[in-house]
PDB file of N, CA and C in Angstrom:
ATOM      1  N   UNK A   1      85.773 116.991 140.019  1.00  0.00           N
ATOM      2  CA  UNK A   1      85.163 117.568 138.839  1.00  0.00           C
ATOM      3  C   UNK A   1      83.640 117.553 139.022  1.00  0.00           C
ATOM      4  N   UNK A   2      83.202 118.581 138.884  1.00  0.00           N
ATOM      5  CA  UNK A   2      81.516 118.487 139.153  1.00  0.00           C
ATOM      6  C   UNK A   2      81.083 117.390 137.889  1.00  0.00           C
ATOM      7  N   UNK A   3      80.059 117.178 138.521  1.00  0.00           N
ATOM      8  CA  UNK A   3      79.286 116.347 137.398  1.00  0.00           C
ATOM      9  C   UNK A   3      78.732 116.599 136.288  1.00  0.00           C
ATOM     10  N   UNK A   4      78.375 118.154 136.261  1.00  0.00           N
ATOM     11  CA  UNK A   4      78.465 118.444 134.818  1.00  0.00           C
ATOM     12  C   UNK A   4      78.950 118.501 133.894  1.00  0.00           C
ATOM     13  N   UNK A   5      80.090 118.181 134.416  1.00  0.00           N
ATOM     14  CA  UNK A   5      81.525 118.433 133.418  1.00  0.00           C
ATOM     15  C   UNK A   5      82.085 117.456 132.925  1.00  0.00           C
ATOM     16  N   UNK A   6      81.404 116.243 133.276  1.00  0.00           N
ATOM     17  CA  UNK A   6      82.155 114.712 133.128  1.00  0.00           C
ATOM     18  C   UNK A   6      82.265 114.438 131.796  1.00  0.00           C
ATOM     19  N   UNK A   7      81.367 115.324 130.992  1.00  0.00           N
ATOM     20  CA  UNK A   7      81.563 114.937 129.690  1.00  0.00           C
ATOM     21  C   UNK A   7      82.117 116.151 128.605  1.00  0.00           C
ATOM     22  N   UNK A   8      82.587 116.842 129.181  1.00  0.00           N
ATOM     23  CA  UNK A   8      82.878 118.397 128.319  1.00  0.00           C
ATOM     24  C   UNK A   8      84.247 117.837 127.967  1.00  0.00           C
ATOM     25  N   UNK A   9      84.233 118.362 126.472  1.00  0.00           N
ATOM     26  CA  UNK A   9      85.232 118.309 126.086  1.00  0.00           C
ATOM     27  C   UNK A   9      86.355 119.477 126.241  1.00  0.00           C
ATOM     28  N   UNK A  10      87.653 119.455 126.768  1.00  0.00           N
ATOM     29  CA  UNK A  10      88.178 120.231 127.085  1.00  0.00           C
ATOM     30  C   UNK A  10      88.896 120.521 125.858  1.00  0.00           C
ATOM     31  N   UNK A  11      90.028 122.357 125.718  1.00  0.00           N
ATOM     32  CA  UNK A  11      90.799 122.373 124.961  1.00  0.00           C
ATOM     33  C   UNK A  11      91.702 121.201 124.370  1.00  0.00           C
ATOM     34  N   UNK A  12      92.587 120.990 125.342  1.00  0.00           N
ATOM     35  CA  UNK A  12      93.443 120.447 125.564  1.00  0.00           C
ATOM     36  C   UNK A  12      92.876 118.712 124.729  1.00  0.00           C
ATOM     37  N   UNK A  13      91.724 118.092 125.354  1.00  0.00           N
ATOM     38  CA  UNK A  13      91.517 117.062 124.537  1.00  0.00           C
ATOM     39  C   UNK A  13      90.491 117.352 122.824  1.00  0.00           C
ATOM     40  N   UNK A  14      90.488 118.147 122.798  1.00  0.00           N
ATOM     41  CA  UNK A  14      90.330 118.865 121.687  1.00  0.00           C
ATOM     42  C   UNK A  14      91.543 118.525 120.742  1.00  0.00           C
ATOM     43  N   UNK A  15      92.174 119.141 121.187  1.00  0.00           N
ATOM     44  CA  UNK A  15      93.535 119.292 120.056  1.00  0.00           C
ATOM     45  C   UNK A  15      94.153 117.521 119.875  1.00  0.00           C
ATOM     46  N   UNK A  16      93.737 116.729 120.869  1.00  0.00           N
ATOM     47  CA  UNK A  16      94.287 116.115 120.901  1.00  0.00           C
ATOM     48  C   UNK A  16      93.566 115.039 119.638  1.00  0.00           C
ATOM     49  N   UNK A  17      92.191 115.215 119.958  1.00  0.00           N
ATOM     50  CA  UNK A  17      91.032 114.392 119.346  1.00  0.00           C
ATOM     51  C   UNK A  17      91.441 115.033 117.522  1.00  0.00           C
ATOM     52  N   UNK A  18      92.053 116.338 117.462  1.00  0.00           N
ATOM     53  CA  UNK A  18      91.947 117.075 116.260  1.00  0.00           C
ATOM     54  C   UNK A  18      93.230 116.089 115.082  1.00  0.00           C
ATOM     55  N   UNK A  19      93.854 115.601 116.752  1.00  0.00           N
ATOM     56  CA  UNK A  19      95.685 115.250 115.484  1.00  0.00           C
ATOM     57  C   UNK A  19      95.391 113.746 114.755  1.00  0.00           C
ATOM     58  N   UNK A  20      94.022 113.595 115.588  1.00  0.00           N
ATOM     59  CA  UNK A  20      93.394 111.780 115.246  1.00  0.00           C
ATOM     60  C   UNK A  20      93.083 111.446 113.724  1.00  0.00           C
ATOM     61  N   UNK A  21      92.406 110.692 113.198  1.00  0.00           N
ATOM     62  CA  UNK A  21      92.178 110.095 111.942  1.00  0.00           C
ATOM     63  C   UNK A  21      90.816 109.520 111.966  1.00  0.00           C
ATOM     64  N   UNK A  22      89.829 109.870 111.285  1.00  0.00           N
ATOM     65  CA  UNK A  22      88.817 109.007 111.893  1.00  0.00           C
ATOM     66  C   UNK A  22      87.563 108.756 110.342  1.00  0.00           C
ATOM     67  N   UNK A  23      87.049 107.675 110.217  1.00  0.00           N
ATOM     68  CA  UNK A  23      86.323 108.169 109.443  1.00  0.00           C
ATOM     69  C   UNK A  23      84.913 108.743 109.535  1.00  0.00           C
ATOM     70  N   UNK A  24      84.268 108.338 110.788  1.00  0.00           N
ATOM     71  CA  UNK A  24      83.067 108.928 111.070  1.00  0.00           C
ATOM     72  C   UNK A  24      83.666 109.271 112.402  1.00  0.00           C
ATOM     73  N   UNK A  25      82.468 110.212 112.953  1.00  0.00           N
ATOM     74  CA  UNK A  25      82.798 111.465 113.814  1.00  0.00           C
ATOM     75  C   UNK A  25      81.169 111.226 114.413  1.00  0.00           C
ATOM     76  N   UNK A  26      81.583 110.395 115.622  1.00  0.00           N
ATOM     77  CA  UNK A  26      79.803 110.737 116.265  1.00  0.00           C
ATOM     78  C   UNK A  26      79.740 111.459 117.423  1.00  0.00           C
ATOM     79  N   UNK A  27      78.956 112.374 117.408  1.00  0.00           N
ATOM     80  CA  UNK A  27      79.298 113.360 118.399  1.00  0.00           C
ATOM     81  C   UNK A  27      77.658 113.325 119.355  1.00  0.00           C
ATOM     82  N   UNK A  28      77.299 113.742 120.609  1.00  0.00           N
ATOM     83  CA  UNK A  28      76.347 113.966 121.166  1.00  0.00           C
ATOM     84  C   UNK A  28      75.884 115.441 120.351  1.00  0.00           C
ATOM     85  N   UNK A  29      76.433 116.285 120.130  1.00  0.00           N
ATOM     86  CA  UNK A  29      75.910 117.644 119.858  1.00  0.00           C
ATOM     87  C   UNK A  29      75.825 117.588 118.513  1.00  0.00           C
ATOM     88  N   UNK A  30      75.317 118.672 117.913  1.00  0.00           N
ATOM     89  CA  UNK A  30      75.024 118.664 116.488  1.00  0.00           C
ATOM     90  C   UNK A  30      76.230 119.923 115.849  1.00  0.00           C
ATOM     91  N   UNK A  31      76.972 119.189 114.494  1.00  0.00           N
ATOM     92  CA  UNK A  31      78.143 120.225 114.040  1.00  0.00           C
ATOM     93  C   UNK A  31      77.431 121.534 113.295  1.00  0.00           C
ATOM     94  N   UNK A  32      77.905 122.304 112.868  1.00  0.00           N
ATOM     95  CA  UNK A  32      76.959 123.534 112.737  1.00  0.00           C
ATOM     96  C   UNK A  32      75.970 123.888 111.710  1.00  0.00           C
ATOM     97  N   UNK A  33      75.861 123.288 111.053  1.00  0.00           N
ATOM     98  CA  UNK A  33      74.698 122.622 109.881  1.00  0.00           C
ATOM     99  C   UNK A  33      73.314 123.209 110.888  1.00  0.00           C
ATOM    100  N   UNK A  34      73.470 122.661 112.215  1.00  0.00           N
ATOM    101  CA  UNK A  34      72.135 122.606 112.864  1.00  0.00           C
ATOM    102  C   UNK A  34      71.938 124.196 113.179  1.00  0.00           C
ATOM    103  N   UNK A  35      70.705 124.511 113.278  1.00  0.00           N
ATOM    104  CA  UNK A  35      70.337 125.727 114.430  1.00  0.00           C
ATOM    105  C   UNK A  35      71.195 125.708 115.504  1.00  0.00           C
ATOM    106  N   UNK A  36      71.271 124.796 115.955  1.00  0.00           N
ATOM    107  CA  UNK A  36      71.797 124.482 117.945  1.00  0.00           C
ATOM    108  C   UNK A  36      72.725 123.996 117.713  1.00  0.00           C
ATOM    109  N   UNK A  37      73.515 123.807 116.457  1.00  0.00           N
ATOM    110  CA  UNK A  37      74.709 122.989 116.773  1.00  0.00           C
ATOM    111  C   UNK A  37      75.973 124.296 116.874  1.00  0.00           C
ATOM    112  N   UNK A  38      77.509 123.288 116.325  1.00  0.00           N
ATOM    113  CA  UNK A  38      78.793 123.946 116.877  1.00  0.00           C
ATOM    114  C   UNK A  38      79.731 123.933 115.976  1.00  0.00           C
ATOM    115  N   UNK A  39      79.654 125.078 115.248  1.00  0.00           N
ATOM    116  CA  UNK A  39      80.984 125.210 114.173  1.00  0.00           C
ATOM    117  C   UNK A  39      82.167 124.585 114.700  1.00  0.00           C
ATOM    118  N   UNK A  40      82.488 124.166 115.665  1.00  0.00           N
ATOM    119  CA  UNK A  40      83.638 123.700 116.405  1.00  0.00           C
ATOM    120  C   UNK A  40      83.985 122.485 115.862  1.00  0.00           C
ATOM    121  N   UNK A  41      82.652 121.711 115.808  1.00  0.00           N
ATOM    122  CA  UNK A  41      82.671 120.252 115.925  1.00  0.00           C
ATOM    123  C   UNK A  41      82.688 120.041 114.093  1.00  0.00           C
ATOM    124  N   UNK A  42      82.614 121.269 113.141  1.00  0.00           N
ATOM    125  CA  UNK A  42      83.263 121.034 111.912  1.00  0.00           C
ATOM    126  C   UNK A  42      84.660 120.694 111.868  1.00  0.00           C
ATOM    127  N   UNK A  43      85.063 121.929 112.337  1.00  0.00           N
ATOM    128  CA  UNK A  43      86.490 122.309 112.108  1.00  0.00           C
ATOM    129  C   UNK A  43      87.074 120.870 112.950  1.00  0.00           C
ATOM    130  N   UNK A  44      86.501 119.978 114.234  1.00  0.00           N
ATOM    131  CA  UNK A  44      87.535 118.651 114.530  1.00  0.00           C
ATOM    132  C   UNK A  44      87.148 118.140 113.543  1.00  0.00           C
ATOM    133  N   UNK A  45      86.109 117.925 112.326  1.00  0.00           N
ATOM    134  CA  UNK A  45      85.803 116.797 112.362  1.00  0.00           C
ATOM    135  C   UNK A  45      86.510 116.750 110.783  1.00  0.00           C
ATOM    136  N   UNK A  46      86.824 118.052 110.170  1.00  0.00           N
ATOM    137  CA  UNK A  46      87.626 118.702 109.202  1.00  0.00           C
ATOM    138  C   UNK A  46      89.285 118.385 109.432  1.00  0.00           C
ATOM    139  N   UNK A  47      89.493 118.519 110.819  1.00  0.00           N
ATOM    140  CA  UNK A  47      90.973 118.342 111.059  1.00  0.00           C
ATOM    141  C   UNK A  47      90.974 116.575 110.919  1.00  0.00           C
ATOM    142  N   UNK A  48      89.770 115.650 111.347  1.00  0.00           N
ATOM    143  CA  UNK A  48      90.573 114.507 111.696  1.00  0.00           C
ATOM    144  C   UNK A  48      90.086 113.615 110.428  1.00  0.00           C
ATOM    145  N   UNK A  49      89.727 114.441 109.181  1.00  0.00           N
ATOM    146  CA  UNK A  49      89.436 113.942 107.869  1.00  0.00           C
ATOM    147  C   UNK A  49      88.374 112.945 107.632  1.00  0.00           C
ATOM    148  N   UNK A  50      87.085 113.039 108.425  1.00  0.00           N
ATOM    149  CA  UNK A  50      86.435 112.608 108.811  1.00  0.00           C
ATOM    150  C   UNK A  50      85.046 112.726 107.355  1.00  0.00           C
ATOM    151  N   UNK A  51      84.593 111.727 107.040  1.00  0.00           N
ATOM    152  CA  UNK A  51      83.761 111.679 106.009  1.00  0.00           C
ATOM    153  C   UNK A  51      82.169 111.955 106.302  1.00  0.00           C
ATOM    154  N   UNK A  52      82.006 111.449 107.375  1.00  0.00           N
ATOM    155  CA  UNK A  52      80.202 111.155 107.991  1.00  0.00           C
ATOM    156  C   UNK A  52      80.337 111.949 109.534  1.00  0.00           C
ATOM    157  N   UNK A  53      79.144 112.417 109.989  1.00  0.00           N
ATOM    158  CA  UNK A  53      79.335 113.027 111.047  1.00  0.00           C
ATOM    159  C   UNK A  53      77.765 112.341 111.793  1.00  0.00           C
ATOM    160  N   UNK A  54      77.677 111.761 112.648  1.00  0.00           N
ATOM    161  CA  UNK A  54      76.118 111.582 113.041  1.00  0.00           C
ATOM    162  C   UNK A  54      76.286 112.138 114.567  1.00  0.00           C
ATOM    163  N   UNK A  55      74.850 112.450 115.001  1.00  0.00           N
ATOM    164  CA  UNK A  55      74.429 112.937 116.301  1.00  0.00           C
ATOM    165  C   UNK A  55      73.355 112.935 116.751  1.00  0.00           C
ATOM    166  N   UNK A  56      72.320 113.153 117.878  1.00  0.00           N
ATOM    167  CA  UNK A  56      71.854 112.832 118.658  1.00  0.00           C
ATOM    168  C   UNK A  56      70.720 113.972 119.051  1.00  0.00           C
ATOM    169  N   UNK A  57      71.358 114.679 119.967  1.00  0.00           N
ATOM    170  CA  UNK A  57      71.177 115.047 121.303  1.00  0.00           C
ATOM    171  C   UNK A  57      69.527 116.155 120.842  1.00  0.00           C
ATOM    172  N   UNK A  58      69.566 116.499 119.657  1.00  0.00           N
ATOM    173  CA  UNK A  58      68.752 117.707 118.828  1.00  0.00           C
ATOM    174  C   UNK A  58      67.449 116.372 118.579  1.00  0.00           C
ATOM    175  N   UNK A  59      67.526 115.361 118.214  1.00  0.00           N
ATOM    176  CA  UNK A  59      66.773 114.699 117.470  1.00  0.00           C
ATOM    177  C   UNK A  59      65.844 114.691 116.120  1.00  0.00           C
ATOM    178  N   UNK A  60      66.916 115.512 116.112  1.00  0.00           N
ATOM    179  CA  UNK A  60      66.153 115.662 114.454  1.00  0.00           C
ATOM    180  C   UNK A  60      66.636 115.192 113.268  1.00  0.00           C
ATOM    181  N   UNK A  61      66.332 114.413 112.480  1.00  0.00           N
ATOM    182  CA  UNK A  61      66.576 114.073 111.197  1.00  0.00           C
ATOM    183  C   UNK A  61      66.372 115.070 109.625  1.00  0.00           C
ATOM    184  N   UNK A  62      66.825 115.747 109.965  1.00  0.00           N
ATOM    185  CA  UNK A  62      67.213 116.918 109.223  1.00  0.00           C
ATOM    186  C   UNK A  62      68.033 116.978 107.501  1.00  0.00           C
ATOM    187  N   UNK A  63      67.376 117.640 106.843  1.00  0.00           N
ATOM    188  CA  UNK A  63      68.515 117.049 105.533  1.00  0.00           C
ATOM    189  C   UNK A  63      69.364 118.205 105.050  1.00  0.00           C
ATOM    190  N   UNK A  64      70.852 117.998 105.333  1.00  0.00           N
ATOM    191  CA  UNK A  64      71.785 118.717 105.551  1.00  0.00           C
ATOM    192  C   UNK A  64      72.863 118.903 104.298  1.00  0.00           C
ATOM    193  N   UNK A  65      72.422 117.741 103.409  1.00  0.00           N
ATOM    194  CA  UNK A  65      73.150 117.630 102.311  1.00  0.00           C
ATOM    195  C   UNK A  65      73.384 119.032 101.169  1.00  0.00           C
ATOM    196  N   UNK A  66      72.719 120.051 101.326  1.00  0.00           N
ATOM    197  CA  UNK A  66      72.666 121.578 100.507  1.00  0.00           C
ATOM    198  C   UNK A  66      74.463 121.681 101.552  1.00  0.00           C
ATOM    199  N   UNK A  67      74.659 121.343 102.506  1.00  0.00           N
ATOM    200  CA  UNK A  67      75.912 121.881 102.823  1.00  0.00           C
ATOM    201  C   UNK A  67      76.978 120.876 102.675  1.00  0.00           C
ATOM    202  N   UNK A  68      77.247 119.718 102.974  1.00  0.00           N
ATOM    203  CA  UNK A  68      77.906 118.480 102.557  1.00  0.00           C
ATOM    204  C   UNK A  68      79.229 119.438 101.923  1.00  0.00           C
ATOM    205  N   UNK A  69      79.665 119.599 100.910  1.00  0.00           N
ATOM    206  CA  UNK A  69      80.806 119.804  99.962  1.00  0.00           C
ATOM    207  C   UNK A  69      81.516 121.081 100.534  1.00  0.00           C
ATOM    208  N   UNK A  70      80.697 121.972 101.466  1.00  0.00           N
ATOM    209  CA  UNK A  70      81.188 123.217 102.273  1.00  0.00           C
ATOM    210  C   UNK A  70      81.741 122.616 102.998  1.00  0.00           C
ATOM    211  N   UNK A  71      81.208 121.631 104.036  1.00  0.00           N
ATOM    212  CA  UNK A  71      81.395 121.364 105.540  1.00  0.00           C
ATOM    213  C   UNK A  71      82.690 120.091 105.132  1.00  0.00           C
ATOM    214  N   UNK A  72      82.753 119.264 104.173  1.00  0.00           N
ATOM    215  CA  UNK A  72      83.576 118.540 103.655  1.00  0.00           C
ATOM    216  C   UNK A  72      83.688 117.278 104.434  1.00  0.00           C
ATOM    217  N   UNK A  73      82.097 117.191 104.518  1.00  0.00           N
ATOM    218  CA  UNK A  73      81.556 115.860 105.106  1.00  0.00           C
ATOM    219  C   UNK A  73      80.181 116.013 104.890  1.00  0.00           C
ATOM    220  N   UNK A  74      79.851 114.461 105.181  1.00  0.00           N
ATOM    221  CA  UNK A  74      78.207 114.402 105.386  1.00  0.00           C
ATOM    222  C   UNK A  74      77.703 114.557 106.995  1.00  0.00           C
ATOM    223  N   UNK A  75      76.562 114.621 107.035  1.00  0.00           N
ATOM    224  CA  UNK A  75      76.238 115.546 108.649  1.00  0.00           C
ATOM    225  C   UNK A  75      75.105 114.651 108.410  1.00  0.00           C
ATOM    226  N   UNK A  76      74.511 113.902 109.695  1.00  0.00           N
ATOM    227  CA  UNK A  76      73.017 113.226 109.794  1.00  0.00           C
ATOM    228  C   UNK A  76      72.409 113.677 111.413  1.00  0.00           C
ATOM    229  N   UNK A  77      71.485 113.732 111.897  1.00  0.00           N
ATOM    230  CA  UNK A  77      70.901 113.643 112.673  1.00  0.00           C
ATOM    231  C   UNK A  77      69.981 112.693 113.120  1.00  0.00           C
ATOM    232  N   UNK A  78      70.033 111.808 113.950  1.00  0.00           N
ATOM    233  CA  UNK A  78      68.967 110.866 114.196  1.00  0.00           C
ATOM    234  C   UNK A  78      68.219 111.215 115.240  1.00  0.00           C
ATOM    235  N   UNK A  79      66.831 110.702 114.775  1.00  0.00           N
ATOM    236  CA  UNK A  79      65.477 111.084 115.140  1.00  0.00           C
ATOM    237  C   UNK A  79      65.471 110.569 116.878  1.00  0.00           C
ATOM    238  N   UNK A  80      64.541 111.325 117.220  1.00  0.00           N
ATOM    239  CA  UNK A  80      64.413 110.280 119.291  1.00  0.00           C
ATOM    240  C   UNK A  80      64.027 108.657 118.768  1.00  0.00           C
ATOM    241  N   UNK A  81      65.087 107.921 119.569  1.00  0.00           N
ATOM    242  CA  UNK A  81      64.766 106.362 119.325  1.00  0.00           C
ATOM    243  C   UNK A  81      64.616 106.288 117.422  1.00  0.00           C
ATOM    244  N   UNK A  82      65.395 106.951 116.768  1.00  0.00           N
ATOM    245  CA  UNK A  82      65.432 106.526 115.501  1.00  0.00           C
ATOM    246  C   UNK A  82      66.356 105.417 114.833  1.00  0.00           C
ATOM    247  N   UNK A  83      66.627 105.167 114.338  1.00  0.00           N
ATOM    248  CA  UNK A  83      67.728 104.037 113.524  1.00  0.00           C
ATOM    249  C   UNK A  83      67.698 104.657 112.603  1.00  0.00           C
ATOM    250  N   UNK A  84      69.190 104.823 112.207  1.00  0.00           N
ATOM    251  CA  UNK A  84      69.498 105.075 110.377  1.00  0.00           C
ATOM    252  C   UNK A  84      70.933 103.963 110.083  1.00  0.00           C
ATOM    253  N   UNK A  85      70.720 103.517 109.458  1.00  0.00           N
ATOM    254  CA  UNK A  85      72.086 102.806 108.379  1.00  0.00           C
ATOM    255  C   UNK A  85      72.948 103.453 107.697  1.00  0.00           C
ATOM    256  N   UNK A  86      73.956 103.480 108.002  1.00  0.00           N
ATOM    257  CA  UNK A  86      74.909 104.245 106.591  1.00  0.00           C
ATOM    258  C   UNK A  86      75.937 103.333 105.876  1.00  0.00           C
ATOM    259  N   UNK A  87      75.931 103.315 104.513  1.00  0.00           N
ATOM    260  CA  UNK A  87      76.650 102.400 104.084  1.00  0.00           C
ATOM    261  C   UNK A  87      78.296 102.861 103.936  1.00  0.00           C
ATOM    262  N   UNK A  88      78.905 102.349 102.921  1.00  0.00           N
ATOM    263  CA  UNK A  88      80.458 102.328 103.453  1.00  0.00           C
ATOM    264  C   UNK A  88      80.544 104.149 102.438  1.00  0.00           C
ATOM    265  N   UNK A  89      79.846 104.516 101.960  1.00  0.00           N
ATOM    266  CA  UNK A  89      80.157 105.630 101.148  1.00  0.00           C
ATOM    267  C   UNK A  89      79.137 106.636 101.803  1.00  0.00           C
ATOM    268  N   UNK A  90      78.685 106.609 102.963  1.00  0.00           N
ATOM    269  CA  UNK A  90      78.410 107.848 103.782  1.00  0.00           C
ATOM    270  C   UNK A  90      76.789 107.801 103.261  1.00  0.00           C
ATOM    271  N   UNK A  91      76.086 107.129 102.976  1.00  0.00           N
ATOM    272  CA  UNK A  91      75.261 107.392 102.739  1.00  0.00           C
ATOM    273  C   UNK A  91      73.735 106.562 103.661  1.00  0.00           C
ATOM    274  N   UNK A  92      72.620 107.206 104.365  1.00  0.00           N
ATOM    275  CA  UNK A  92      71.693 107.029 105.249  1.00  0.00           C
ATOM    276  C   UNK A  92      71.117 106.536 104.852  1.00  0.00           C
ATOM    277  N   UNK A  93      70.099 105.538 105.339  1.00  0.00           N
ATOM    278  CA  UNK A  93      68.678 104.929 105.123  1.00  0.00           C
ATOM    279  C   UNK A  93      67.987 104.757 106.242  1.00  0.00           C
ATOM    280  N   UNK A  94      67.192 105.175 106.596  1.00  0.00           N
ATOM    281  CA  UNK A  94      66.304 105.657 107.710  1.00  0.00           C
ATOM    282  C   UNK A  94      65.400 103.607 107.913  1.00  0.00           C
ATOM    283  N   UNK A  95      66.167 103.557 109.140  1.00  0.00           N
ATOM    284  CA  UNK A  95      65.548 101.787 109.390  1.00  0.00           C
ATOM    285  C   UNK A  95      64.439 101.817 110.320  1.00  0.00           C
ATOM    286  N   UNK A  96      64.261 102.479 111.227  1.00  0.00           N
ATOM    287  CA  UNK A  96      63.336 103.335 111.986  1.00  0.00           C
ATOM    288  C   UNK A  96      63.017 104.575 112.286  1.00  0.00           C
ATOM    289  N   UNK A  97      62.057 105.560 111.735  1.00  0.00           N
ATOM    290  CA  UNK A  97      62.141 106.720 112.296  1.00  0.00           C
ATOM    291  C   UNK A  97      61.870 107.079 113.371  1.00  0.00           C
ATOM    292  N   UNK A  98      62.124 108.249 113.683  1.00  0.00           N
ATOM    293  CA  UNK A  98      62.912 109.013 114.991  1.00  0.00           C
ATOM    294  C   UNK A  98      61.235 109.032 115.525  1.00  0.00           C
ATOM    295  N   UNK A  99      60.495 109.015 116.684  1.00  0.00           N
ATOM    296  CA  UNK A  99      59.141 109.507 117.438  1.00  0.00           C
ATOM    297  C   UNK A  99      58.739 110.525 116.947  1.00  0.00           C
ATOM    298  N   UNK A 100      59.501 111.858 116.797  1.00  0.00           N
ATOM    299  CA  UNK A 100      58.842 112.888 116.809  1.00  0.00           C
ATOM    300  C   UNK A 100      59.616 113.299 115.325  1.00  0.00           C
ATOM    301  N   UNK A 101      59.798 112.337 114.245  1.00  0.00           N
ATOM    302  CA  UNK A 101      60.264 113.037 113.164  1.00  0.00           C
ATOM    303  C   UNK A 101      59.215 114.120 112.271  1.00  0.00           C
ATOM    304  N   UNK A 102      57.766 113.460 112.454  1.00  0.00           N
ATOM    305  CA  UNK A 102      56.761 114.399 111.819  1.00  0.00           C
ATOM    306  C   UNK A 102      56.665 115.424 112.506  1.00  0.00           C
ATOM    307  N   UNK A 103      56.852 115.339 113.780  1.00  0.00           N
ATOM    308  CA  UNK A 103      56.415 116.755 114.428  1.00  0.00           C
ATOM    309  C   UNK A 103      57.119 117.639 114.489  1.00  0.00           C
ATOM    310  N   UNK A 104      58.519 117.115 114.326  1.00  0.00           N
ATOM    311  CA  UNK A 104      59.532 118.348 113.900  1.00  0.00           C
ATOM    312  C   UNK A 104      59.954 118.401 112.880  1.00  0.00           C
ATOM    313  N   UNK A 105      59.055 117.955 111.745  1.00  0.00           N
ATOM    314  CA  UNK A 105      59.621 118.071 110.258  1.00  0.00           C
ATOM    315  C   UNK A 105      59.620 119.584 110.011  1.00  0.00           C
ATOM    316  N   UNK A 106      58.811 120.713 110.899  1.00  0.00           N
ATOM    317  CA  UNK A 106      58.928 122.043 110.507  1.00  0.00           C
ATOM    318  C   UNK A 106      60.660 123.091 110.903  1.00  0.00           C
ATOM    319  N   UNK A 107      61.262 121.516 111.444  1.00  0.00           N
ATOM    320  CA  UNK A 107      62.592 122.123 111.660  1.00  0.00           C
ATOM    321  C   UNK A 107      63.467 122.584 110.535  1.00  0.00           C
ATOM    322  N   UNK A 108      63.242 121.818 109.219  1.00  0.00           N
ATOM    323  CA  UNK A 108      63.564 121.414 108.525  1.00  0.00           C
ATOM    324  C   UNK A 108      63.739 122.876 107.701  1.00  0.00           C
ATOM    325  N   UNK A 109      62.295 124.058 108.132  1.00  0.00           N
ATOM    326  CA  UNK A 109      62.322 124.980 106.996  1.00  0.00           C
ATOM    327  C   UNK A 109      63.338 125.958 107.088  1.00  0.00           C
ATOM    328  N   UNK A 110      63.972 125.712 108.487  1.00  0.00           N
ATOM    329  CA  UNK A 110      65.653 126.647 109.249  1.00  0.00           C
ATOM    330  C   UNK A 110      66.346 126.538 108.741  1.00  0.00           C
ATOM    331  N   UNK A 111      66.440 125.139 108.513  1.00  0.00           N
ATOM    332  CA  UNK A 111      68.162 124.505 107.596  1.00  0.00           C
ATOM    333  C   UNK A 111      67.429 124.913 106.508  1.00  0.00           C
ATOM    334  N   UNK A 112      66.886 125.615 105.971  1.00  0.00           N
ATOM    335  CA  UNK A 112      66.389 125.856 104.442  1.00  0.00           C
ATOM    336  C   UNK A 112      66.364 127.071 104.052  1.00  0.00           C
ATOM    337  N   UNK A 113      66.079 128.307 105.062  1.00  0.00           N
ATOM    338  CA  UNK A 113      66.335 129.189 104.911  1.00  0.00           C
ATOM    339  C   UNK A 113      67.979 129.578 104.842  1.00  0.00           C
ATOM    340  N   UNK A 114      68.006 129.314 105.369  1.00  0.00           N
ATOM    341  CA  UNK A 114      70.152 129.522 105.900  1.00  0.00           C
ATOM    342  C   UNK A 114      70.668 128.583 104.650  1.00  0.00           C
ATOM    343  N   UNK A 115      70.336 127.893 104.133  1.00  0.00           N
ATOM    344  CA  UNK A 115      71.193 127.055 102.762  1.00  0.00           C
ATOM    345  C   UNK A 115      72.257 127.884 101.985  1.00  0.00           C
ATOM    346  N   UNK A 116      71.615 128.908 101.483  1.00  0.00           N
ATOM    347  CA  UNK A 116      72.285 129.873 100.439  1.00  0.00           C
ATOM    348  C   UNK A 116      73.274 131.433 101.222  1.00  0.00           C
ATOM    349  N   UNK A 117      73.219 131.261 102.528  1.00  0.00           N
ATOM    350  CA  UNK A 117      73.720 132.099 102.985  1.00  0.00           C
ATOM    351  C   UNK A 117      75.211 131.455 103.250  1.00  0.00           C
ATOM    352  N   UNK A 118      76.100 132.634 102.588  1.00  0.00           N
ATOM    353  CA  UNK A 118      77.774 131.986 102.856  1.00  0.00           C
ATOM    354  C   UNK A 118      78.108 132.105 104.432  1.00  0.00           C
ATOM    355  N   UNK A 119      78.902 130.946 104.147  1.00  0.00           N
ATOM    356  CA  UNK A 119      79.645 130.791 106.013  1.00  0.00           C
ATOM    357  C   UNK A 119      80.559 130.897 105.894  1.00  0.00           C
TER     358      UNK A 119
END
């Protein structure tokens, strides 16, 4: 398997990850809330009844909650080298912020435009 691939999720473990139960869902990629993220990673995270969704790889701490009750979860993003807390009811508290959370706070005005547009 090339090495790029060591971490791709395939169909096959897809479906498999989909028949699971989980209550949080942490994924490297961002579910589709984000600019860059993956309607995909709704729909597992929808199949495996999953309440909280956190991720990474974007670094942005982003506030995603205008979609929450669509997506039928909460969605977080943590900042580069950030810390957030979530308590037992899905909810964040930022324990360290992310390096570059000010500098990409202008990410923020994307997920803001797109809010009111149906998916």
């Amino acid at each position: 398997m090339p090495l790029k691939h060591v971490s791709t999720i395939y169909p096959d473990e897809l479906d498999r990850l989909a028949s699971l139960r989980a209550d949080i869902l942490i994924t490297h990629e961002a579910p589709g809330y984000h600019q860059n993220g993956f309607e995909l990673l709704d729909t597992l995270a929808q199949s495996m009844g999953v309440k909280v969704t956190v991720h990474g790889h974007h670094h942005d701490n982003l506030d995603s909650s205008d979609r929450w009750t669509r997506q039928g979860f909460k969605s977080y993003g943590v900042g580069l080298r950030g810390i957030k807390a979530i308590d037992a009811d899905g909810n964040a508290t930022v324990i360290v912020p992310g390096e570059l959370d000010v500098q990409r706070d202008f990410r923020q005005k994307y997920l803001d435009v797109f809010k009111d547009v149906p998916q």
